[in-house]
C-alpha atoms as a PDB file:
ATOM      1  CA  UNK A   1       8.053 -30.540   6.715  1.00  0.00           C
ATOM      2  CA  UNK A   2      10.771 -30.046   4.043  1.00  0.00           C
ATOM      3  CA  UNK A   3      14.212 -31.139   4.140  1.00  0.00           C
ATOM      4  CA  UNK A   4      16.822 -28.630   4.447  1.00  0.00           C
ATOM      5  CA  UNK A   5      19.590 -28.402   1.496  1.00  0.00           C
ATOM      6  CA  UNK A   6      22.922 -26.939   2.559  1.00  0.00           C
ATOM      7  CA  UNK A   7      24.882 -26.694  -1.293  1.00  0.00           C
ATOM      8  CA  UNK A   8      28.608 -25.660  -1.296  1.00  0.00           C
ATOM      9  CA  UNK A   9      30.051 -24.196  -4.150  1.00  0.00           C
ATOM     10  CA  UNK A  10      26.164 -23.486  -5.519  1.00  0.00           C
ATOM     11  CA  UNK A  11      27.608 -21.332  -7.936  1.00  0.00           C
ATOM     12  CA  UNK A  12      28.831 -24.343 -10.208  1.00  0.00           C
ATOM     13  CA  UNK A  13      26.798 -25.178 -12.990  1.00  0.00           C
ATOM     14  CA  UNK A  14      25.546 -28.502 -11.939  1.00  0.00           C
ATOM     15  CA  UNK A  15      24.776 -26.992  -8.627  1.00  0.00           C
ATOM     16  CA  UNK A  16      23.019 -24.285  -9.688  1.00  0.00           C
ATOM     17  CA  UNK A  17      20.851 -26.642 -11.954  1.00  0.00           C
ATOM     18  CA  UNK A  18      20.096 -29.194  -9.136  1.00  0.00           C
ATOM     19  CA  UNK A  19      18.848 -26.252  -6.700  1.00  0.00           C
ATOM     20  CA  UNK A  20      16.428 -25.023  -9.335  1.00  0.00           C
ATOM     21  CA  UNK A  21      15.214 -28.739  -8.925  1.00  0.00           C
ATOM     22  CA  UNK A  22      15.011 -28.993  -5.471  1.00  0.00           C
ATOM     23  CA  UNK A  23      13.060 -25.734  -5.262  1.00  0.00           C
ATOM     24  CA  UNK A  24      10.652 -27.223  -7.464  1.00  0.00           C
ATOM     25  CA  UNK A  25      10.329 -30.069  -4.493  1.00  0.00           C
ATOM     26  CA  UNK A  26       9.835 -26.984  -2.053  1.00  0.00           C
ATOM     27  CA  UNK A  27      13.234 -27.867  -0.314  1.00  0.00           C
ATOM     28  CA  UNK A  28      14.444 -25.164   1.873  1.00  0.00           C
ATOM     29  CA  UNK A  29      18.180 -24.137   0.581  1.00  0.00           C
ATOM     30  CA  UNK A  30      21.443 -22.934   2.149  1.00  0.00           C
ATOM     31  CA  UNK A  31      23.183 -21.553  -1.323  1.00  0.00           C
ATOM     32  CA  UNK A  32      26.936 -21.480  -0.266  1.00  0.00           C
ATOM     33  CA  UNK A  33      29.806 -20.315  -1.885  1.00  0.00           C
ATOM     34  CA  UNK A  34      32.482 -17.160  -2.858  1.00  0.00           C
ATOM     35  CA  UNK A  35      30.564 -14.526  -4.824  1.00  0.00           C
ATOM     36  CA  UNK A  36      27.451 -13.466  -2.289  1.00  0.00           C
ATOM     37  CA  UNK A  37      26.191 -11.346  -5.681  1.00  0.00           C
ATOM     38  CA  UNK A  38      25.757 -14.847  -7.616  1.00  0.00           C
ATOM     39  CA  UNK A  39      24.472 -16.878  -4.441  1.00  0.00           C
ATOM     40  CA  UNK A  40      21.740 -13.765  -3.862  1.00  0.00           C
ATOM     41  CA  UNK A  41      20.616 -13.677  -7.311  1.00  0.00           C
ATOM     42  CA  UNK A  42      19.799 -17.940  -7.295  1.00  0.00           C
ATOM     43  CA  UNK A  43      18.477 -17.847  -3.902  1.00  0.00           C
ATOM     44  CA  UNK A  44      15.937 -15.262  -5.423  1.00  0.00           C
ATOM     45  CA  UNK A  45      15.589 -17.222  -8.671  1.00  0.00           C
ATOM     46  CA  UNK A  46      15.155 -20.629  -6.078  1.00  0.00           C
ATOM     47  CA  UNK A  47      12.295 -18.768  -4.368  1.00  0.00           C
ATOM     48  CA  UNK A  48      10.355 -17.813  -7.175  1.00  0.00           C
ATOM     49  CA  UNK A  49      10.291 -21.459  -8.289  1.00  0.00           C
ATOM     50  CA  UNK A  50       9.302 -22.756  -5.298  1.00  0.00           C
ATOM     51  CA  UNK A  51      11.534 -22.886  -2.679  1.00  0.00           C
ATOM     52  CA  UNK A  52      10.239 -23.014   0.616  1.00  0.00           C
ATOM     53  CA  UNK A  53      12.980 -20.526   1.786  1.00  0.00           C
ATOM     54  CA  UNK A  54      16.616 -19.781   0.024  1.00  0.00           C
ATOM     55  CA  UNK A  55      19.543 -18.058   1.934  1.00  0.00           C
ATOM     56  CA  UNK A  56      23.108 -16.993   0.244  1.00  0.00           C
ATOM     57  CA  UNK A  57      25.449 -17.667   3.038  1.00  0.00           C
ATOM     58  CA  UNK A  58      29.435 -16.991   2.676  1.00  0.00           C
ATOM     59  CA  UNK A  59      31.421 -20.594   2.309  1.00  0.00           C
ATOM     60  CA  UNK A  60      34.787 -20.584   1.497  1.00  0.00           C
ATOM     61  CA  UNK A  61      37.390 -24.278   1.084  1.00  0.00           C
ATOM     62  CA  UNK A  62      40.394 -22.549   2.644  1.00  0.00           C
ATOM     63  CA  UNK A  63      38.578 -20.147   4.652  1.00  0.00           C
ATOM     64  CA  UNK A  64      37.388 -22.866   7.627  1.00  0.00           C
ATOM     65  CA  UNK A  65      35.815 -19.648   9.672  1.00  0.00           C
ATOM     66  CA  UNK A  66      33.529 -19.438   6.589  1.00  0.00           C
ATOM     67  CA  UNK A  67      31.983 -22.833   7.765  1.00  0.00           C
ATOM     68  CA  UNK A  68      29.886 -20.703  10.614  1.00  0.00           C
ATOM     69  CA  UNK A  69      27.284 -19.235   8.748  1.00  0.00           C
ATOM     70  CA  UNK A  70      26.116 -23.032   7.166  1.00  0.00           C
ATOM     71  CA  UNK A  71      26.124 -24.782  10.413  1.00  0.00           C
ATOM     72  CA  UNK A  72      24.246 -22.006  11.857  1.00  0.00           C
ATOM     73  CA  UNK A  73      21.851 -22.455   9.674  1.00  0.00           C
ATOM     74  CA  UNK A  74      21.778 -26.115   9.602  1.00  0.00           C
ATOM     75  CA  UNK A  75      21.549 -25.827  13.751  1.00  0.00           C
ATOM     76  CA  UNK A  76      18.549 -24.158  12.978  1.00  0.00           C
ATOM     77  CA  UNK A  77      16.912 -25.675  10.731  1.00  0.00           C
ATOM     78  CA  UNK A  78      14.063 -28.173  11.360  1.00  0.00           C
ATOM     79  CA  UNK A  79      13.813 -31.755  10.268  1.00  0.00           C
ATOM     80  CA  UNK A  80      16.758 -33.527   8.020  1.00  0.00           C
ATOM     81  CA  UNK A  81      19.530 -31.146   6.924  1.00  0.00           C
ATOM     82  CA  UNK A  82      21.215 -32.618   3.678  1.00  0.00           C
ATOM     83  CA  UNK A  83      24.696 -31.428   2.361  1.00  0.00           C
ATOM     84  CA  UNK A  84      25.825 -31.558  -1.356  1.00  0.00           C
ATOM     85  CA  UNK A  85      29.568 -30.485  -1.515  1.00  0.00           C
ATOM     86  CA  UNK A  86      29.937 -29.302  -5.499  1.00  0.00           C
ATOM     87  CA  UNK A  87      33.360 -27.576  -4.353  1.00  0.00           C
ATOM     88  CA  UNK A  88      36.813 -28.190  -6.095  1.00  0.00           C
ATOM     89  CA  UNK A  89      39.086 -26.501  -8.269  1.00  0.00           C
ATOM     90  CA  UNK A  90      41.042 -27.769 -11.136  1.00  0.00           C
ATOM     91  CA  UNK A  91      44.005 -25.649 -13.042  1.00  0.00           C
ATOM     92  CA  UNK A  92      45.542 -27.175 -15.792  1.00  0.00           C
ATOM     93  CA  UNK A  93      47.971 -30.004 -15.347  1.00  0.00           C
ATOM     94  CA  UNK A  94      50.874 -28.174 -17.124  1.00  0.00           C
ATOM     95  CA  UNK A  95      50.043 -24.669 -14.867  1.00  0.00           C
ATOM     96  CA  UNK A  96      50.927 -26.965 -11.811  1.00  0.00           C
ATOM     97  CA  UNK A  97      53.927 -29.157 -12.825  1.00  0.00           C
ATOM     98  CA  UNK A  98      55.629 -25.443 -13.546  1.00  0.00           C
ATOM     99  CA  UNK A  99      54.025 -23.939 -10.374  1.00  0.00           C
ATOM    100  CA  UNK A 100      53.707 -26.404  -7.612  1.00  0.00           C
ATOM    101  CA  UNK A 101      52.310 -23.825  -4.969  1.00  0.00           C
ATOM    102  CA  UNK A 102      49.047 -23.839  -7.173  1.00  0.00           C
ATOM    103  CA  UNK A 103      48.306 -27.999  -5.451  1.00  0.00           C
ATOM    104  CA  UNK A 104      47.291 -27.049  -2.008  1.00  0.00           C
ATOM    105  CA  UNK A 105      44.712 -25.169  -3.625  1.00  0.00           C
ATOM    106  CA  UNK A 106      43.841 -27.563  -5.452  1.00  0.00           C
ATOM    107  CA  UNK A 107      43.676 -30.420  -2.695  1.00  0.00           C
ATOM    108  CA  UNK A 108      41.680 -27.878  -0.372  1.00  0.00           C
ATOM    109  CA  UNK A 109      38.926 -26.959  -2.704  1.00  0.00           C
ATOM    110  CA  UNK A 110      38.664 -30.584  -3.507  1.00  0.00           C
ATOM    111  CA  UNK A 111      38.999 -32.602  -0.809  1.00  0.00           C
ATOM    112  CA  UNK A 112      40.301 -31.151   2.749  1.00  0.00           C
ATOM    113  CA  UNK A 113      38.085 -27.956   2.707  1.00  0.00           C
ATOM    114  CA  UNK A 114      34.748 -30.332   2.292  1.00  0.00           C
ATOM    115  CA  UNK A 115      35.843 -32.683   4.519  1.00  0.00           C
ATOM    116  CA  UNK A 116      36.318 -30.608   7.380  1.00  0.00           C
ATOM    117  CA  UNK A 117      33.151 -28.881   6.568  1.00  0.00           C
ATOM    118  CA  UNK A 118      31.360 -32.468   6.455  1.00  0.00           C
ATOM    119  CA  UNK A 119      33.513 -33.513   9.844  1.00  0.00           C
ATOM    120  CA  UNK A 120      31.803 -30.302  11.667  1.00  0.00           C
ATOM    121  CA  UNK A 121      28.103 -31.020  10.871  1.00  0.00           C
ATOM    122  CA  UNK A 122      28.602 -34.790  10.936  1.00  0.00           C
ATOM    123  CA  UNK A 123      27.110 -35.108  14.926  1.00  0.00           C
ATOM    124  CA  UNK A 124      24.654 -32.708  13.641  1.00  0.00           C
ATOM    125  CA  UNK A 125      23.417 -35.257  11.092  1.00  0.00           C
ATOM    126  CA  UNK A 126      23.882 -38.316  13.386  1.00  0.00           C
ATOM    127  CA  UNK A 127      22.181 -36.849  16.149  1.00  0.00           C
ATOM    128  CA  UNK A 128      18.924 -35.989  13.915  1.00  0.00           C
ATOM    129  CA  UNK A 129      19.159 -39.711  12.764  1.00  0.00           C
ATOM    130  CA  UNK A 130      18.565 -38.777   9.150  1.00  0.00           C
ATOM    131  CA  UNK A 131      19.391 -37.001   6.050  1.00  0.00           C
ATOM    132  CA  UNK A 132      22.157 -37.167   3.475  1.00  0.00           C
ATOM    133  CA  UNK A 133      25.513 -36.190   2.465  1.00  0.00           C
ATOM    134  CA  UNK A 134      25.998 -35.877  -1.621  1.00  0.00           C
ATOM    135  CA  UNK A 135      30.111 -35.652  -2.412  1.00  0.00           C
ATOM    136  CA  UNK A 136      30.726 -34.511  -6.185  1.00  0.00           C
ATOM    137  CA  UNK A 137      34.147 -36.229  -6.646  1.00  0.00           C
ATOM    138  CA  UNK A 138      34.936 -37.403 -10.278  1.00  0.00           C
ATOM    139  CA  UNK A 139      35.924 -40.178 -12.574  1.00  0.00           C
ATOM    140  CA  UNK A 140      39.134 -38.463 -12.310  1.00  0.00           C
ATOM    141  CA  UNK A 141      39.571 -39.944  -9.076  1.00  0.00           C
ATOM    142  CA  UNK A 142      39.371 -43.423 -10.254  1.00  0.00           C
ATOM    143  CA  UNK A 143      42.915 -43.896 -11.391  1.00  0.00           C
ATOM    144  CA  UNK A 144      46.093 -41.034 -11.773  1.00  0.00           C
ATOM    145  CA  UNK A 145      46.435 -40.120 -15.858  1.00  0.00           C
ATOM    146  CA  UNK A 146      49.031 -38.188 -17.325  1.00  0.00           C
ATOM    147  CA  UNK A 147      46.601 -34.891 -17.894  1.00  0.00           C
ATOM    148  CA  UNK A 148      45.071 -34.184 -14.501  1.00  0.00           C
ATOM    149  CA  UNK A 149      46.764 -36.688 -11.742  1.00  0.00           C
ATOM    150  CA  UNK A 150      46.480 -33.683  -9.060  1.00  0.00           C
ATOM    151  CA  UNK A 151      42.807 -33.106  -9.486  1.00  0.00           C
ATOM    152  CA  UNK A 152      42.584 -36.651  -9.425  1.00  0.00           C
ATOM    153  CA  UNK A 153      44.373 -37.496  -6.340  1.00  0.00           C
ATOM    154  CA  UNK A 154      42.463 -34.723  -4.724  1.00  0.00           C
ATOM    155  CA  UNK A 155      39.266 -36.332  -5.801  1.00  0.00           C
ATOM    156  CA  UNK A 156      40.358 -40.015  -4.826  1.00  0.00           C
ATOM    157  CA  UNK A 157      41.329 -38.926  -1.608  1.00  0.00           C
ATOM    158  CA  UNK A 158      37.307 -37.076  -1.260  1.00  0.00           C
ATOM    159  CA  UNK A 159      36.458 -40.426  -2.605  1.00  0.00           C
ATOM    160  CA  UNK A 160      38.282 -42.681  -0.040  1.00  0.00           C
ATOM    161  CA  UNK A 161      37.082 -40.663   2.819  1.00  0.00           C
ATOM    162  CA  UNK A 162      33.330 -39.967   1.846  1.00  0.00           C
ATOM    163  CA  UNK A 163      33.421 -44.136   1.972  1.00  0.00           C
ATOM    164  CA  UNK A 164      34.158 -43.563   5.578  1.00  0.00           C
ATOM    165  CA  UNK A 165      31.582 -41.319   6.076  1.00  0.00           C
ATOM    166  CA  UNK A 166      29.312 -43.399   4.672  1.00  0.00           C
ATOM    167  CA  UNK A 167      30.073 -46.063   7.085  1.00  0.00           C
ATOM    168  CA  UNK A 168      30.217 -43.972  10.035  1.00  0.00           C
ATOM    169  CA  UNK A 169      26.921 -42.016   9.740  1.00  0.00           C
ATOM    170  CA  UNK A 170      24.894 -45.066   8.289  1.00  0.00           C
ATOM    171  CA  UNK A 171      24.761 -46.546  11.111  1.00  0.00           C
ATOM    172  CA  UNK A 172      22.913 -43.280  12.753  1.00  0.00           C
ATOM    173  CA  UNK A 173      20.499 -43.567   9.455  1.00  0.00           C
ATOM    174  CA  UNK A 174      22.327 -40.928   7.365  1.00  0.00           C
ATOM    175  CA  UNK A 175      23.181 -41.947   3.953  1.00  0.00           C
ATOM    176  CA  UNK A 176      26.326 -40.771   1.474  1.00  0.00           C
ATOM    177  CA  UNK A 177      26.483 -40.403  -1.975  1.00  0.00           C
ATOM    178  CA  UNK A 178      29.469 -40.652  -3.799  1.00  0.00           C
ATOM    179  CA  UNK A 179      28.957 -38.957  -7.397  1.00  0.00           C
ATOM    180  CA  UNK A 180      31.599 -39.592  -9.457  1.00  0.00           C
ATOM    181  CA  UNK A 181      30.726 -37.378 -13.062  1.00  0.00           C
ATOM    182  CA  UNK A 182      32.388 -37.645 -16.028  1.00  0.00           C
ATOM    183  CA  UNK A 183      33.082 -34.574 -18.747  1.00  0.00           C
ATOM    184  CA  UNK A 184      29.752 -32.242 -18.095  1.00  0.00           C
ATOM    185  CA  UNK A 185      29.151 -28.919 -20.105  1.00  0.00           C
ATOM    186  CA  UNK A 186      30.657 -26.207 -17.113  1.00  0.00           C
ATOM    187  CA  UNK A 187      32.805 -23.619 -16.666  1.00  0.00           C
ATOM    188  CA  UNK A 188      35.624 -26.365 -15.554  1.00  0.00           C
ATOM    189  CA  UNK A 189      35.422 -27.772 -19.148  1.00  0.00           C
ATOM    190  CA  UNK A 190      34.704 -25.130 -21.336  1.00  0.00           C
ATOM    191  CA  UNK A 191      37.617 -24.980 -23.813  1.00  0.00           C
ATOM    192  CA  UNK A 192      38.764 -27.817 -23.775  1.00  0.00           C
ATOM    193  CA  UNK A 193      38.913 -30.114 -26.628  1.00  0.00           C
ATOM    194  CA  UNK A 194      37.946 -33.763 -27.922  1.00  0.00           C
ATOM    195  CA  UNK A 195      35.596 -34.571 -24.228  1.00  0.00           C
ATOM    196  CA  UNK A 196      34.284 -37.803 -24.702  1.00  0.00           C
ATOM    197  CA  UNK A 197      30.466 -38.342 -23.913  1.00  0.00           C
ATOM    198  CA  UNK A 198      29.891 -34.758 -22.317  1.00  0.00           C
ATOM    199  CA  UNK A 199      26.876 -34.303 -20.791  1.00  0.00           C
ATOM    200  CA  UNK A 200      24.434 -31.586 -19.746  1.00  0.00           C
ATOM    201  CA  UNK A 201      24.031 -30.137 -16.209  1.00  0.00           C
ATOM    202  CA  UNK A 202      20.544 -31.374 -15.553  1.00  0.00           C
ATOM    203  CA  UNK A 203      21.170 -34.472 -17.123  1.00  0.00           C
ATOM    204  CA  UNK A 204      23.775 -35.000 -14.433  1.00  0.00           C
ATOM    205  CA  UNK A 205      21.658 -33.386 -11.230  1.00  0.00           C
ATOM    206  CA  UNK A 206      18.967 -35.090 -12.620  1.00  0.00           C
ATOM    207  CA  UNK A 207      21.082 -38.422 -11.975  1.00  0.00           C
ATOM    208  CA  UNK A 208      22.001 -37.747  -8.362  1.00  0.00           C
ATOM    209  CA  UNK A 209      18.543 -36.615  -6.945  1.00  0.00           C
ATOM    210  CA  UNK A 210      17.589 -40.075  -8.331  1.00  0.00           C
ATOM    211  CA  UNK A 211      20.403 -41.796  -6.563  1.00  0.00           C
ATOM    212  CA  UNK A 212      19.600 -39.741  -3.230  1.00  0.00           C
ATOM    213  CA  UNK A 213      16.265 -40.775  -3.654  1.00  0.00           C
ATOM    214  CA  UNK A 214      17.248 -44.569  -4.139  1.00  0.00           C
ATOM    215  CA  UNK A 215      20.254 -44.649  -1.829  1.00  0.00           C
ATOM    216  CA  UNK A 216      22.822 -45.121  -4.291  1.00  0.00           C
ATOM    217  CA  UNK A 217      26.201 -45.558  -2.223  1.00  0.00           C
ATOM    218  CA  UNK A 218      28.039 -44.693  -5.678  1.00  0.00           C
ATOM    219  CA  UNK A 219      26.892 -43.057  -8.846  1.00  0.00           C
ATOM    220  CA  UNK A 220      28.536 -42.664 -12.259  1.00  0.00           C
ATOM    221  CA  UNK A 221      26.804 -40.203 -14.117  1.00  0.00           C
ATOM    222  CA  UNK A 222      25.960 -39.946 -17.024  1.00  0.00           C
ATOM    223  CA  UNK A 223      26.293 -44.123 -16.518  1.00  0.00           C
ATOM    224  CA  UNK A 224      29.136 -44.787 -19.610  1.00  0.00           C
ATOM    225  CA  UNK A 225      31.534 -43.940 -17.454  1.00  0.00           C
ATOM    226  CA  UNK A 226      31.008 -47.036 -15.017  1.00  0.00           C
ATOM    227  CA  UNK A 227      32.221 -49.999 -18.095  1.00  0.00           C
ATOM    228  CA  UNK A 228      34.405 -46.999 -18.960  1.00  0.00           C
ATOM    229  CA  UNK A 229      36.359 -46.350 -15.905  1.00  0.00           C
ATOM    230  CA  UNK A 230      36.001 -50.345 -15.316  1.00  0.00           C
ATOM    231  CA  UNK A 231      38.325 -50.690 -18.208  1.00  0.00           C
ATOM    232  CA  UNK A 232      40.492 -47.970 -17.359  1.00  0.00           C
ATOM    233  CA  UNK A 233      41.058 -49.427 -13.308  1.00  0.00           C
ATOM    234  CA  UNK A 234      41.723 -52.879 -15.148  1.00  0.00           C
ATOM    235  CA  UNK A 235      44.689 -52.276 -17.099  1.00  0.00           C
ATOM    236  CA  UNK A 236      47.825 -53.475 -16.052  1.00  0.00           C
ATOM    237  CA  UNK A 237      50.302 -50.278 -14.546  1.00  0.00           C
ATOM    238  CA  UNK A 238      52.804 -51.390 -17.202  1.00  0.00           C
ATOM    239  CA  UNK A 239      50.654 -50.754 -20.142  1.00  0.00           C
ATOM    240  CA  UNK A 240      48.734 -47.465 -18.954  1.00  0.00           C
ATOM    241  CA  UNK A 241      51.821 -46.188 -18.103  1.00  0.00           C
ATOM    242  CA  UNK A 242      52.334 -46.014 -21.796  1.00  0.00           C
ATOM    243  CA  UNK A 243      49.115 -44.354 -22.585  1.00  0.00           C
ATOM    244  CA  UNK A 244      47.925 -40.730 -23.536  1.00  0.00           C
ATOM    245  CA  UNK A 245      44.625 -41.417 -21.721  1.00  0.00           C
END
């Protein structure tokens, strides 16, 4: 019996690279997200590779009545439902300082939205007694720099509570992954300049099928960034305060 993948926001790159993967396995997939005309044209391109079955369903961060049509699906589905939240947002840092109505946004589509969505089909999960949960947050999330401290609260909040997750629905035998990527060739980086160690799409959902399939509890991807952001997290607040970093 294959596993059941519910994706949200399977219209990012990495996501849309890591279902083409899993329909190679013969996964069944829930493609969730915004624009049904994307979703339906990967759930087709999912089939033909493999999938054992691939459904577009409507999933929105700040919509929470746009949660129904997942968990309906994940209700039915048989055997372990798995969830990979690839949802967030991220304006630039400048477009927020001068408009601060643009960080609830933000904070939903990276943190609050998935969590609630998470919350919902947690008993679902812990009930079935296995499957997993796979929470894109980001190295931004690892410490508050002067370019992107919004995304990056948003993301270290996701990060702080997917550790709770972990420990609440381990104990049912349902596992969390916390991804935390660094730059990656997508939409969300594209023009932008001087992106240290950027990495491809399926190098990255290559990386966290890997760490799903060895229980990784936290996963820097590509794996530079782990000595990287080590460095970062150990320097005193009176000196990074100082930096352009």
């Amino acid at each position: 019996m294959s596993d059941t993948w519910i994706i949200l926001g399977a219209t990012s790159t990495i996501a849309r690279v890591m279902a083409r993967q899993l329909a190679e396995q013969g996964a069944h997939l829930v493609l969730a997200g915004r624009d049904m005309g994307d979703l339906e044209r990967s759930a087709s391109d999912c089939s033909a590779r493999g999938a054992a079955s691939a459904q577009a369903v409507a999933f929105d961060a700040r919509d929470p009545e746009s949660f129904e049509g997942a968990l309906a699906l994940a209700e039915t589905a048989e055997g372990a439902v798995n969830v990979a939240v690839f949802v967030g947002s991220m304006p630039p840092q400048e477009d927020m300082d001068a408009d601060p109505g643009l960080i609830a946004g933000v904070v939903t589509d990276s943190f609050t939205g998935p969590a609630a969505f998470l919350t919902r089909i947690a008993p679902l999960m812990e009930a079935r007694g296995k499957g997993c949960v796979v929470g894109v947050g980001s190295v931004a999330g690892d410490r508050g720099r002067l370019g992107n401290y919004i995304y990056g609260a948003a993301k270290a909040g996701f990060h702080t509570y997917l550790s709770g997750l972990r420990n609440r629905l381990g104990r049912s035998g349902v596992h969390v992954v916390t991804v935390k990527p660094g730059t990656v060739d997508t939409a969300m980086t594209w023009g932008m300049e001087a992106l240290p160690f950027l990495a491809p799409p399926e190098k990255v959902a290559g990386d966290i099928l890997r760490a799903v399939e060895k229980k990784k509890n936290v996963l820097y991807t590509p794996f530079i960034w782990w000595p990287v952001m080590t460095v970062i997290k150990s320097i005193p607040e009176g000196v990074f305060k100082k930096l352009k970093i």
